[in-house]
N, C-alpha and C. Protein backbone atom coordinates (compact mmCIF):
# COMPACT_ATOMS: atom_id res chain seq x y z
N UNK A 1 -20.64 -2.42 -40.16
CA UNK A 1 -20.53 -1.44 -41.23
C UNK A 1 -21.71 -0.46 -41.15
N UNK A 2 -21.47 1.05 -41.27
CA UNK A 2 -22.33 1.90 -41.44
C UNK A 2 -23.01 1.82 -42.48
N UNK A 3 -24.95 1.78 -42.42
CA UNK A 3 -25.86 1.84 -43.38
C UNK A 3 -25.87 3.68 -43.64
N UNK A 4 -25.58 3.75 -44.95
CA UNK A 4 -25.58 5.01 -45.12
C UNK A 4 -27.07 5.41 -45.37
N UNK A 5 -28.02 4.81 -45.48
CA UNK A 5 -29.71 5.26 -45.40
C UNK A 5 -30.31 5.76 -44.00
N UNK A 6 -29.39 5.05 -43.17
CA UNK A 6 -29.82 4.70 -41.99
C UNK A 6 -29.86 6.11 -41.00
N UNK A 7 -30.64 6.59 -40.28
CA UNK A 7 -30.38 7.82 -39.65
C UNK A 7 -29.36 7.41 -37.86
N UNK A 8 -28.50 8.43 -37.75
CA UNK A 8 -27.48 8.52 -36.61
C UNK A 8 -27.66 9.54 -36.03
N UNK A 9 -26.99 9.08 -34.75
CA UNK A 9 -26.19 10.14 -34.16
C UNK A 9 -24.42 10.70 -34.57
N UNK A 10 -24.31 11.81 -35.04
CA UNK A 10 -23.01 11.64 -35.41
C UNK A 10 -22.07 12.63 -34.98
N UNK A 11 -21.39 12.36 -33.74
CA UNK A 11 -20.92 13.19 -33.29
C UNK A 11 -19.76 14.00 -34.09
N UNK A 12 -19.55 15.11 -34.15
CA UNK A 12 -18.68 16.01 -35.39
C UNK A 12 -17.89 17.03 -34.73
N UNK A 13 -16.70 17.13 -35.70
CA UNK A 13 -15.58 18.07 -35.26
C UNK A 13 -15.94 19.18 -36.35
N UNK A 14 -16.09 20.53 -35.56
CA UNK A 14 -16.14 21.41 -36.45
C UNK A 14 -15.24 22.27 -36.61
N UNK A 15 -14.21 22.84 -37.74
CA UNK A 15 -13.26 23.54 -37.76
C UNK A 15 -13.21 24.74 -37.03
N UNK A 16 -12.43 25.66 -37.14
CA UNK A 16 -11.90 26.65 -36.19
C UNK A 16 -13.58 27.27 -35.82
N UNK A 17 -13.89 26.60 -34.83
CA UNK A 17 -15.06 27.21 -33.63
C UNK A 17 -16.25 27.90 -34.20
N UNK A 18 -16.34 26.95 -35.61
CA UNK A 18 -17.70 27.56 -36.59
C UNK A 18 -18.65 26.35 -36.01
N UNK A 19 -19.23 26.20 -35.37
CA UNK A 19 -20.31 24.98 -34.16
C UNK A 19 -21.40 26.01 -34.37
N UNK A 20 -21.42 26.85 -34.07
CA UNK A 20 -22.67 27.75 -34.13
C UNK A 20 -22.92 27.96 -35.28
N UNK A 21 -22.20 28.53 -36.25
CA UNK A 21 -22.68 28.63 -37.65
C UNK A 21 -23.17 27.97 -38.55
N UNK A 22 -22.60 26.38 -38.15
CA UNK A 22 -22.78 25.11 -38.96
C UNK A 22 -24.24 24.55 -38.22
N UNK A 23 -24.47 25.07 -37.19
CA UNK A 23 -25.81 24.33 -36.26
C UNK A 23 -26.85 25.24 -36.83
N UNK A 24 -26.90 26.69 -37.00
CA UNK A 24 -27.56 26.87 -37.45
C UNK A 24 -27.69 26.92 -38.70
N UNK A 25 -26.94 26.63 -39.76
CA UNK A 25 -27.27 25.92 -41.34
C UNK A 25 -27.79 24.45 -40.91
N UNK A 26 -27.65 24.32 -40.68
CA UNK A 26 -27.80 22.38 -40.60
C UNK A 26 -29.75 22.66 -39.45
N UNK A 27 -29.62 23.49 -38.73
CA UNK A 27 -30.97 23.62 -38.03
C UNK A 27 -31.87 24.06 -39.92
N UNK A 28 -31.67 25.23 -40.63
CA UNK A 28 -31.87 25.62 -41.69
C UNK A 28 -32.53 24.41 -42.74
N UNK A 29 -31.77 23.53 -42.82
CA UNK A 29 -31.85 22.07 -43.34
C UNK A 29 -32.95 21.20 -42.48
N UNK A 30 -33.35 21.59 -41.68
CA UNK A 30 -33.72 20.69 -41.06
C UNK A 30 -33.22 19.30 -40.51
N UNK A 31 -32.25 19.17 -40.36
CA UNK A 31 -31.02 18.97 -40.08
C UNK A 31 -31.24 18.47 -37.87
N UNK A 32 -31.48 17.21 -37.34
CA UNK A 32 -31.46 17.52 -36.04
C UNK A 32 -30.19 17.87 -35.47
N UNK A 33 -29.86 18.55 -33.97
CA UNK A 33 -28.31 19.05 -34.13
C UNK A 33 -28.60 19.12 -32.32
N UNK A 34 -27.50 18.77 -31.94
CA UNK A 34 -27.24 19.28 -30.73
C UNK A 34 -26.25 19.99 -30.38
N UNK A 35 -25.93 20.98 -29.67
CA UNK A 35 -24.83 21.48 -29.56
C UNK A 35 -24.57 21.84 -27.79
N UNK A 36 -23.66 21.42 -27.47
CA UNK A 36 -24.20 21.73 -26.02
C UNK A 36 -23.55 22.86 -25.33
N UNK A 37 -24.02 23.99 -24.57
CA UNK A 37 -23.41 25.16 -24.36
C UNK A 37 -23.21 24.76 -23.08
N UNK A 38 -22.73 26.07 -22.56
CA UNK A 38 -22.79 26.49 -21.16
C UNK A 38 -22.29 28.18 -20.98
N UNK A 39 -22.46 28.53 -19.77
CA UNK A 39 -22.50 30.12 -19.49
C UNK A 39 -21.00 30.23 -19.37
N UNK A 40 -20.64 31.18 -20.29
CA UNK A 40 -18.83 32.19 -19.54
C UNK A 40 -19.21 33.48 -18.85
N UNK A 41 -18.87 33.12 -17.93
CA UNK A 41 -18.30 34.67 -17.10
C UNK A 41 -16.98 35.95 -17.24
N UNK A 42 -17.45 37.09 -17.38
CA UNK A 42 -16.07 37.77 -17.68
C UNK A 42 -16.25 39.44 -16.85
N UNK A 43 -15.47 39.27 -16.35
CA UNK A 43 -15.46 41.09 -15.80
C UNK A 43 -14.95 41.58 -17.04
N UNK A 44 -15.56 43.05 -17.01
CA UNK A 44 -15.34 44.01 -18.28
C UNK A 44 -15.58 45.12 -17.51
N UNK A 45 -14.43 45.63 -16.93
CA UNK A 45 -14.77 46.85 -16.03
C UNK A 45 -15.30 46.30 -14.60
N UNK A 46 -16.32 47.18 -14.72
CA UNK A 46 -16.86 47.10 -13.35
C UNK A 46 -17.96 46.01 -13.17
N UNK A 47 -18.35 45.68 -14.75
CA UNK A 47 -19.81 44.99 -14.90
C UNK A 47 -19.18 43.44 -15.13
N UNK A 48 -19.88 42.72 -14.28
CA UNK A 48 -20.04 41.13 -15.38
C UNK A 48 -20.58 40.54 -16.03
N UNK A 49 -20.44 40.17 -17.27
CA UNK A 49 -20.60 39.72 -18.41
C UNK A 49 -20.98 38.31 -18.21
N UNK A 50 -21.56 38.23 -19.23
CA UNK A 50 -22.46 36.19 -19.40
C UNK A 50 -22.60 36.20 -21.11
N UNK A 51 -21.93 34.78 -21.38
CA UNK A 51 -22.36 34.70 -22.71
C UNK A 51 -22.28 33.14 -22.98
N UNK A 52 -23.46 32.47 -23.39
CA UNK A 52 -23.58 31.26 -23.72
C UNK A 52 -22.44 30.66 -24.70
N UNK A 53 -21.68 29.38 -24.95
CA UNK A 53 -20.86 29.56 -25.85
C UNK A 53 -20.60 27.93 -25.71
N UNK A 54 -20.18 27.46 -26.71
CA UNK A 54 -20.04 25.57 -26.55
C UNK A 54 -18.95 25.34 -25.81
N UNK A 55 -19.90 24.23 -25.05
CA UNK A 55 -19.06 23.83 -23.61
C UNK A 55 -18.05 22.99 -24.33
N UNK A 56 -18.00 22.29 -25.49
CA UNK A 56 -17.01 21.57 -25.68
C UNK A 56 -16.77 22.09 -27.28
N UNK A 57 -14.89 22.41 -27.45
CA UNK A 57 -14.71 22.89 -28.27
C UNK A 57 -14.81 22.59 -29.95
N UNK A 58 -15.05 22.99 -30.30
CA UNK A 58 -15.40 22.07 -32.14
C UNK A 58 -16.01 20.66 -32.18
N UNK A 59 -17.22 21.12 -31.47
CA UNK A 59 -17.80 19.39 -31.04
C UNK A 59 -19.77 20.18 -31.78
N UNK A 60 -19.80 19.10 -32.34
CA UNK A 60 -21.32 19.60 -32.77
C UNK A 60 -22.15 17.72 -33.04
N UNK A 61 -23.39 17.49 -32.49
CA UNK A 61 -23.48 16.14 -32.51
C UNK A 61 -24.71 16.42 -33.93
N UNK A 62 -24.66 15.72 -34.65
CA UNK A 62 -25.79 15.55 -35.81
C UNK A 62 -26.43 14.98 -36.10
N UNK A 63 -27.96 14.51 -35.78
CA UNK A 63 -28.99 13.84 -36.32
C UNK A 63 -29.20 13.53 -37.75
N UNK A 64 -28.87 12.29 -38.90
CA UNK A 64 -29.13 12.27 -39.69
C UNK A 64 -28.56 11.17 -40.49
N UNK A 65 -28.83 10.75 -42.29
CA UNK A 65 -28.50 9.73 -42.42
C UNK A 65 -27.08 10.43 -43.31
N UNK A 66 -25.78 9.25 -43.10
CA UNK A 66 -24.53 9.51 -43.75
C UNK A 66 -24.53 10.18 -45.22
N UNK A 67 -25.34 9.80 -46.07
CA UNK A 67 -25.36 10.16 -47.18
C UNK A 67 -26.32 11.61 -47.78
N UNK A 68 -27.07 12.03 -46.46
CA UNK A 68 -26.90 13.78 -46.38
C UNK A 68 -26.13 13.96 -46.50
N UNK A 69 -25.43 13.69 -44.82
CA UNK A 69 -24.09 14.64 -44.74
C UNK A 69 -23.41 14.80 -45.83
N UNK A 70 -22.72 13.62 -46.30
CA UNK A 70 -21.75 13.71 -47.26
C UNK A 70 -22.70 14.74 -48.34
N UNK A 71 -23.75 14.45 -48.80
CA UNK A 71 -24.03 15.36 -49.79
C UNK A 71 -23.94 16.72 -49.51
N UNK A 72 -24.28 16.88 -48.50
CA UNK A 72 -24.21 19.16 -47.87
C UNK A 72 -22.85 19.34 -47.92
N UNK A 73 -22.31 17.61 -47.49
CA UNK A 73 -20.28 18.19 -46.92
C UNK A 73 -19.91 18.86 -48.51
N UNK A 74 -20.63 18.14 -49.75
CA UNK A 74 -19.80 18.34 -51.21
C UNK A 74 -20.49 19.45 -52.04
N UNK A 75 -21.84 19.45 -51.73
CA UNK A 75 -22.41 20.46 -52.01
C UNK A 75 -22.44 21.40 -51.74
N UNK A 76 -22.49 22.14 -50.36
CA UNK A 76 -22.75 23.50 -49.71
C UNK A 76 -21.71 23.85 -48.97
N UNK A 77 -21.01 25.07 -48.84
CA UNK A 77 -19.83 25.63 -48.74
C UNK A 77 -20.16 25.53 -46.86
N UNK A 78 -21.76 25.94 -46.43
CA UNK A 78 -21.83 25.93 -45.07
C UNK A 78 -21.49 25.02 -44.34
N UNK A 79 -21.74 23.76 -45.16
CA UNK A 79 -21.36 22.11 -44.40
C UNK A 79 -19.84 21.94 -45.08
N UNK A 80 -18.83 22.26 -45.24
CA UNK A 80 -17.50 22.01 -45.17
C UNK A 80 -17.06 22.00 -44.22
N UNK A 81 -17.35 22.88 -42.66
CA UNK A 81 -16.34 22.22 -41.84
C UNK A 81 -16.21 21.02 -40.93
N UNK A 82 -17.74 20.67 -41.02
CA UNK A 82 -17.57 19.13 -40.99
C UNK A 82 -17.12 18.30 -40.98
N UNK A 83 -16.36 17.42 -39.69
CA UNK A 83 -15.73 16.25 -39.90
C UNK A 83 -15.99 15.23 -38.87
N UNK A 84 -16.29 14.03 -39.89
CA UNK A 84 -16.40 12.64 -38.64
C UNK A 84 -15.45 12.48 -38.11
N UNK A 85 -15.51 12.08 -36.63
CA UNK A 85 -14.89 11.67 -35.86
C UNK A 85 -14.51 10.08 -35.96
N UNK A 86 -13.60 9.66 -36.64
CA UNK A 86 -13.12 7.94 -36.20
C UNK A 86 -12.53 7.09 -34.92
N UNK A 87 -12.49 6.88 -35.14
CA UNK A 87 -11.64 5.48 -34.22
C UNK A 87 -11.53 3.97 -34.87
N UNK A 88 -9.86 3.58 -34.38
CA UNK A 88 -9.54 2.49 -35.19
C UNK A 88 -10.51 1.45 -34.63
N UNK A 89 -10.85 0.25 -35.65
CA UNK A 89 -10.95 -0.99 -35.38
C UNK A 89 -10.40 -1.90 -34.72
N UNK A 90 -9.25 -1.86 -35.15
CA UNK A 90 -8.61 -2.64 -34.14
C UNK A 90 -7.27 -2.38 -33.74
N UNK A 91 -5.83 -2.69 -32.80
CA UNK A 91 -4.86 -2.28 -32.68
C UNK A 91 -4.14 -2.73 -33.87
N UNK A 92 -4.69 -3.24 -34.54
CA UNK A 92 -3.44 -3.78 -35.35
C UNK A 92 -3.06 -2.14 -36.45
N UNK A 93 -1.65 -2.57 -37.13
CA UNK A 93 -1.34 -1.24 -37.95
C UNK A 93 -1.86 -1.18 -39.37
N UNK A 94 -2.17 -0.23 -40.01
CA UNK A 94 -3.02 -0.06 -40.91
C UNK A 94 -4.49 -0.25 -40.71
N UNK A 95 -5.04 -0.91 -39.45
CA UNK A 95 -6.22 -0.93 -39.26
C UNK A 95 -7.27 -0.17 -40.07
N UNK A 96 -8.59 -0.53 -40.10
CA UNK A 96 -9.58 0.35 -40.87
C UNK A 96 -10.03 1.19 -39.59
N UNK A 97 -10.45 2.09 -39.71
CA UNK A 97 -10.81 3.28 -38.66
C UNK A 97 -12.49 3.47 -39.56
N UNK A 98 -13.63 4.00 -38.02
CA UNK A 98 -15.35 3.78 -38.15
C UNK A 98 -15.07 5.24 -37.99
N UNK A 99 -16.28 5.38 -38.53
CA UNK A 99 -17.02 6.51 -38.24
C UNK A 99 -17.66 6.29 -36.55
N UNK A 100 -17.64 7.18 -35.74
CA UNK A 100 -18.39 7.03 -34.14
C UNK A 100 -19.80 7.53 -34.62
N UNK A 101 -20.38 6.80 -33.85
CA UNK A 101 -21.93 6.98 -34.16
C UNK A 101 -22.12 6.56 -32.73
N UNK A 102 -23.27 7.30 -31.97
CA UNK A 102 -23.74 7.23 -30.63
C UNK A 102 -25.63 7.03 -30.80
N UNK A 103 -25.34 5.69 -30.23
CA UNK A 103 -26.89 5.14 -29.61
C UNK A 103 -27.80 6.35 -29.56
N UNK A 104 -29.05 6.13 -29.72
CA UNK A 104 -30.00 7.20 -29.27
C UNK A 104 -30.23 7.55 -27.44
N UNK A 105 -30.48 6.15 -27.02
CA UNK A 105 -30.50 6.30 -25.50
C UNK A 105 -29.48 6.65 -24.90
N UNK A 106 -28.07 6.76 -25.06
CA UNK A 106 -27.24 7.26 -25.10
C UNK A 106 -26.72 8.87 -25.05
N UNK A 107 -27.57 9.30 -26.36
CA UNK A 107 -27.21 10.39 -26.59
C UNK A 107 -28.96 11.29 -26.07
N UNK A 108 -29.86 10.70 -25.69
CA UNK A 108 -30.75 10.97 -24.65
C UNK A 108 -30.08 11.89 -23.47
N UNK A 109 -29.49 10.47 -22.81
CA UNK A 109 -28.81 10.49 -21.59
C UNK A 109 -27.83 12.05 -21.55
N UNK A 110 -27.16 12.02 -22.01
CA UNK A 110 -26.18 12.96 -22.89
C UNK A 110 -26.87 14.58 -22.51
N UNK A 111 -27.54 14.26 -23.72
CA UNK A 111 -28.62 16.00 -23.81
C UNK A 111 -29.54 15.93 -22.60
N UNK A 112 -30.20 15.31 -21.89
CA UNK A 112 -30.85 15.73 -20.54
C UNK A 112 -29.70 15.99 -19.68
N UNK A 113 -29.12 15.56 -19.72
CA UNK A 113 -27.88 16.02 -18.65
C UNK A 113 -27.38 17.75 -18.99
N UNK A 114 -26.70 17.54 -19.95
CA UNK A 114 -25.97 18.99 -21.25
C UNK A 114 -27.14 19.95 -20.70
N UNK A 115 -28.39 19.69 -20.45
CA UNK A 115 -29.17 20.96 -20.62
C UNK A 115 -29.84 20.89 -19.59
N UNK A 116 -29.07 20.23 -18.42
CA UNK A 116 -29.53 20.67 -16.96
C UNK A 116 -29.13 21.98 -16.33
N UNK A 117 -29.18 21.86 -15.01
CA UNK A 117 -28.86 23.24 -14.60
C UNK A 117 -27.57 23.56 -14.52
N UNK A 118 -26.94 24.60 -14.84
CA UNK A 118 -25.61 25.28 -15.18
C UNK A 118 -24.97 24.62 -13.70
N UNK A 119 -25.43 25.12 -12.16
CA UNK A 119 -24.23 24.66 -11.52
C UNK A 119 -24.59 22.98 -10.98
N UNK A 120 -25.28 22.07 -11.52
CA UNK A 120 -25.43 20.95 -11.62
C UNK A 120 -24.88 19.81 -12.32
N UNK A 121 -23.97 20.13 -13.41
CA UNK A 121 -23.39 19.87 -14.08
C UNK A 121 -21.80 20.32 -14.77
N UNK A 122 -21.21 19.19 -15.26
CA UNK A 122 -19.92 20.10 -15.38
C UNK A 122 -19.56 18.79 -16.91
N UNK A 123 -18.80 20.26 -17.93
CA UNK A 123 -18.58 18.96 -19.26
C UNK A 123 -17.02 18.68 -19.10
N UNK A 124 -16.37 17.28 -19.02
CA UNK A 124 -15.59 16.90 -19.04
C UNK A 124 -14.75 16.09 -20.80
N UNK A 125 -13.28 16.12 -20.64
CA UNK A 125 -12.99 16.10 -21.80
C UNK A 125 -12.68 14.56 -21.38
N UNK A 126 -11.83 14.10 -22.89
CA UNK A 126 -11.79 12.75 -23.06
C UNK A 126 -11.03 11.55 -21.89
N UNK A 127 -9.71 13.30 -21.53
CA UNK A 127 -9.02 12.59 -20.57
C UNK A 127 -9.44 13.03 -19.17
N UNK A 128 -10.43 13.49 -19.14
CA UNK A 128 -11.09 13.79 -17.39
C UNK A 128 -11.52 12.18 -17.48
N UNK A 129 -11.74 11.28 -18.44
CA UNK A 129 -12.97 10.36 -18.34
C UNK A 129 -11.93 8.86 -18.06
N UNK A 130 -10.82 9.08 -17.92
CA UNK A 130 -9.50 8.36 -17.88
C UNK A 130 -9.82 7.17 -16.92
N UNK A 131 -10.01 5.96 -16.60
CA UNK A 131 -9.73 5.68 -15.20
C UNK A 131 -10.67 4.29 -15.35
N UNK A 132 -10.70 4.02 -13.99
CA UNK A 132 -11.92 2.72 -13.80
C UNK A 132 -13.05 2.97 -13.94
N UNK A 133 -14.00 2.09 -14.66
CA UNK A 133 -15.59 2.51 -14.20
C UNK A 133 -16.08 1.99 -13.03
N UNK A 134 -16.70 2.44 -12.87
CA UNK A 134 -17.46 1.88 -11.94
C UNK A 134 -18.95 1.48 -11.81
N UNK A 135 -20.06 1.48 -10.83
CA UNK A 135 -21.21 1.22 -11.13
C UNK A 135 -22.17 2.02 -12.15
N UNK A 136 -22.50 0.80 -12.95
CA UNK A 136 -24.15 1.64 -13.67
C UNK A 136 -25.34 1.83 -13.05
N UNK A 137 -25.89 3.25 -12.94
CA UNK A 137 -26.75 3.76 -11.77
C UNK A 137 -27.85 4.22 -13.02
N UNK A 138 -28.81 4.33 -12.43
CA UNK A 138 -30.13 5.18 -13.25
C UNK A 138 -30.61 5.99 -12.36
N UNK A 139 -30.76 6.77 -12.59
CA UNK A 139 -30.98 8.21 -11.67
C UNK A 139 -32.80 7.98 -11.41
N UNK A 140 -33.31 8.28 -9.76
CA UNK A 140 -34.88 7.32 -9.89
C UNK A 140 -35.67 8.81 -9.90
N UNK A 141 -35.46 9.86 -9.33
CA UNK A 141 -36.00 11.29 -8.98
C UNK A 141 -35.40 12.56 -9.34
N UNK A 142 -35.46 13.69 -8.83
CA UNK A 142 -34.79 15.62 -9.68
C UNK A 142 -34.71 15.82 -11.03
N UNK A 143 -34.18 16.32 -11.15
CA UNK A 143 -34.60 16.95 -12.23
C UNK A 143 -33.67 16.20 -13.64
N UNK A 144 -32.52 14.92 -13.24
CA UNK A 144 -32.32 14.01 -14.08
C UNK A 144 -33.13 12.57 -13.95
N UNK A 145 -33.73 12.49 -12.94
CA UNK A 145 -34.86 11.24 -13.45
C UNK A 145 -34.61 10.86 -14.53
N UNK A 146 -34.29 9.31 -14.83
CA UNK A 146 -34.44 8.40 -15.63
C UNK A 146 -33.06 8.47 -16.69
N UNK A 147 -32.09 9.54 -16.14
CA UNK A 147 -30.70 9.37 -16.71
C UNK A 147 -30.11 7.83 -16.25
N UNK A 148 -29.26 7.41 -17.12
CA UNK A 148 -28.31 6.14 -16.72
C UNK A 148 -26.20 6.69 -16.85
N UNK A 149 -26.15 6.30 -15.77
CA UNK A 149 -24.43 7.12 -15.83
C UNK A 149 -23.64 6.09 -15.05
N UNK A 150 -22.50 6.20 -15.47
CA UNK A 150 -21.76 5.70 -14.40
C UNK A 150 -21.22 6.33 -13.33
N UNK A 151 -20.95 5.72 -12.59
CA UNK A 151 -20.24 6.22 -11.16
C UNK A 151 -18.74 5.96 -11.64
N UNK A 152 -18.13 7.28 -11.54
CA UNK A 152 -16.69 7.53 -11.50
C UNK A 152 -16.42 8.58 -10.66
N UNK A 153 -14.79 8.65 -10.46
CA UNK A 153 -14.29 9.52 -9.71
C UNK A 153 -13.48 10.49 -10.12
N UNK A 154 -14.37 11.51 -10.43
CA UNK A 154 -13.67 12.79 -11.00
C UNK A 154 -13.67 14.15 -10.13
N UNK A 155 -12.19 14.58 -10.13
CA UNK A 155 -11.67 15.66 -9.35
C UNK A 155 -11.70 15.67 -7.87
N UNK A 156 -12.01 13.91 -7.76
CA UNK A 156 -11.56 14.05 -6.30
C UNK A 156 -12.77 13.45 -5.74
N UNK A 157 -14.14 13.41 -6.46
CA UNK A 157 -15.12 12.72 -5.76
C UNK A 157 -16.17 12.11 -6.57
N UNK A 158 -17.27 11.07 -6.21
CA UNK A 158 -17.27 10.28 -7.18
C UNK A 158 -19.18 11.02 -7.88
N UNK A 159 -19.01 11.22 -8.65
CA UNK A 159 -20.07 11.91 -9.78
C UNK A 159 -20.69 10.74 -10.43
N UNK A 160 -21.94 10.97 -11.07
CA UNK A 160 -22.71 10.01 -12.44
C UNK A 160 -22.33 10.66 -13.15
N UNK A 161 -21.56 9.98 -14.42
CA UNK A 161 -20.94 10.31 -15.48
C UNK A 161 -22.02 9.81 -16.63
N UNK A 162 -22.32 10.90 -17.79
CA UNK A 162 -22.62 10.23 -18.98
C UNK A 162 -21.70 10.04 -20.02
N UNK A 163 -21.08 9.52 -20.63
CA UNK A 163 -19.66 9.68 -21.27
C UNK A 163 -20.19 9.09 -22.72
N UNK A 164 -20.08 9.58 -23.99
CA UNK A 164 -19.46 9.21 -25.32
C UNK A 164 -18.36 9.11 -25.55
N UNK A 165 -18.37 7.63 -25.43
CA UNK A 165 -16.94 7.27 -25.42
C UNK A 165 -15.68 7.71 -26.78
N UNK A 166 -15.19 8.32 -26.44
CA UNK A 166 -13.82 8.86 -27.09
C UNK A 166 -13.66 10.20 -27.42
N UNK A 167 -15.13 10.32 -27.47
CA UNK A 167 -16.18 12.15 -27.32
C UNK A 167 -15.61 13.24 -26.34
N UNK A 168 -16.63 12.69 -25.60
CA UNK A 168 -16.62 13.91 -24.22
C UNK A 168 -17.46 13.02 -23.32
N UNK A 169 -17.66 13.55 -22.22
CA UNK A 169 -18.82 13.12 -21.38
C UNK A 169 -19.00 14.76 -20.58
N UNK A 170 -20.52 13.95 -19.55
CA UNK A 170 -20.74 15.28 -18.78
C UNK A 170 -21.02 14.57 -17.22
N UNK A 171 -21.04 15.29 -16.41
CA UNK A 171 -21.37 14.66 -15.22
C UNK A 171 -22.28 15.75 -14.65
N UNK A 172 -22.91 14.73 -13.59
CA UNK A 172 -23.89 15.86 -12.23
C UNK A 172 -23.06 15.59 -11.12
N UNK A 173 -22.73 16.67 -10.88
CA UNK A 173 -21.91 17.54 -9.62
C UNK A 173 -22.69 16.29 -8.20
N UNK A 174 -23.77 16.49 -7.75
CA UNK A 174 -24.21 15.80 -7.13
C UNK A 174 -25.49 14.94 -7.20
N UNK A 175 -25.51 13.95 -6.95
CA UNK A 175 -26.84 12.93 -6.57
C UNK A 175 -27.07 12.34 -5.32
N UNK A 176 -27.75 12.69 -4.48
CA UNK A 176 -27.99 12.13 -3.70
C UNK A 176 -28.24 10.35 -3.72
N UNK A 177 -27.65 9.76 -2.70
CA UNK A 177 -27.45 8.23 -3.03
C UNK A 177 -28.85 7.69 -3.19
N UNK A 178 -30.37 8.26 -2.70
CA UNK A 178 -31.04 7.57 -2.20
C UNK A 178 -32.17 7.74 -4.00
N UNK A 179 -31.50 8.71 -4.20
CA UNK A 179 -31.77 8.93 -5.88
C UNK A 179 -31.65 8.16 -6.86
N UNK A 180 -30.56 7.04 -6.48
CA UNK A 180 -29.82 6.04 -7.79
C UNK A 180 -30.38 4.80 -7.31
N UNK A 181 -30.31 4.28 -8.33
CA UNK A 181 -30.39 2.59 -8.26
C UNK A 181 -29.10 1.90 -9.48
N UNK A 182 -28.43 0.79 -8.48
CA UNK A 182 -27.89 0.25 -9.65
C UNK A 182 -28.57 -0.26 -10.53
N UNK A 183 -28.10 -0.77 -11.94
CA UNK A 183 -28.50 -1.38 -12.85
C UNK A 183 -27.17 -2.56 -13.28
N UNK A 184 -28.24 -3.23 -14.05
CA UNK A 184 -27.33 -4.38 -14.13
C UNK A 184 -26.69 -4.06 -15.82
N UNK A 185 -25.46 -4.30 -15.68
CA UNK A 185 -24.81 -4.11 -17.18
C UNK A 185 -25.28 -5.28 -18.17
């Protein structure tokens, strides 16, 4: 059961593509917030265009304890579009459904990755993350040193994945093998 005193990670769905607006009220609050971008490209004429913009859609992760939130969600018109993300308990029907809350080392892992280098990384959705796992690696050297991911096989070849499970995950494009070490689960 969630301690509502207790401070989280809480990963959040934000209504129609207000992530930026709500990050910066909630930054305003003092409020910790991650949001993770990445660069779009666009021809406009002759020139090309770049504009930072969230790599994953109505996804905003939130530092803090449950019984903020809920208070900004009822109080302040800025924190309405706010919504926890659940998942059931168990298969059975009527099940009770949690709030997702993500580990700190976890969500470490997560944001050093998210805010590596643009072509080093790539954010994958729930169903890119589909499949077998495979080995747990800790990254020993570059510029993810001391990440932990799994080894999966996405789009054809096999990447360190950081994944929140039911979330998103992100992966690095490449690691050299001599970079990883397994770890023991």
């Amino acid at each position: 059961m969630l301690d509502a005193d207790k401070t989280y990670w809480f990963p959040m769905r934000v209504t129609y593509g207000r992530e930026v607006f709500v990050k910066n009220f909630l930054d305003g609050e003092k409020i910790e917030t991650f949001l993770p971008m990445t660069d779009k490209a666009w021809r406009d004429g002759g020139r090309i265009r770049h504009k930072l913009v969230p790599a994953v859609s109505n996804l905003l992760f939130v530092r803090s304890e449950k019984k903020r939130i809920d208070l900004l969600k009822h109080t302040r018109r800025d924190a309405e579009p706010l919504r926890y993300m659940i998942r059931p308990v168990s298969a059975e029907r009527n099940a009770m459904n949690e709030i997702i809350t993500v580990p700190d080392r976890q969500m470490d892992n997560f944001m050093k990755v998210a805010e590596g280098p643009e072509d080093q990384r790539t954010f994958l959705t729930v169903s890119d993350l589909q499949g077998h796992a495979g080995d747990t690696v800790t990254i020993t050297s570059g510029p993810f040193a001391g990440v932990e991911g799994v080894i999966k096989r996405i789009k054809g070849n096999r990447r360190v994945v950081v994944e929140i499970e039911g979330v998103a995950g992100v992966c690095i494009n490449f690691v050299p093998s001599k970079f990883m070490i397994k770890t023991s689960d």
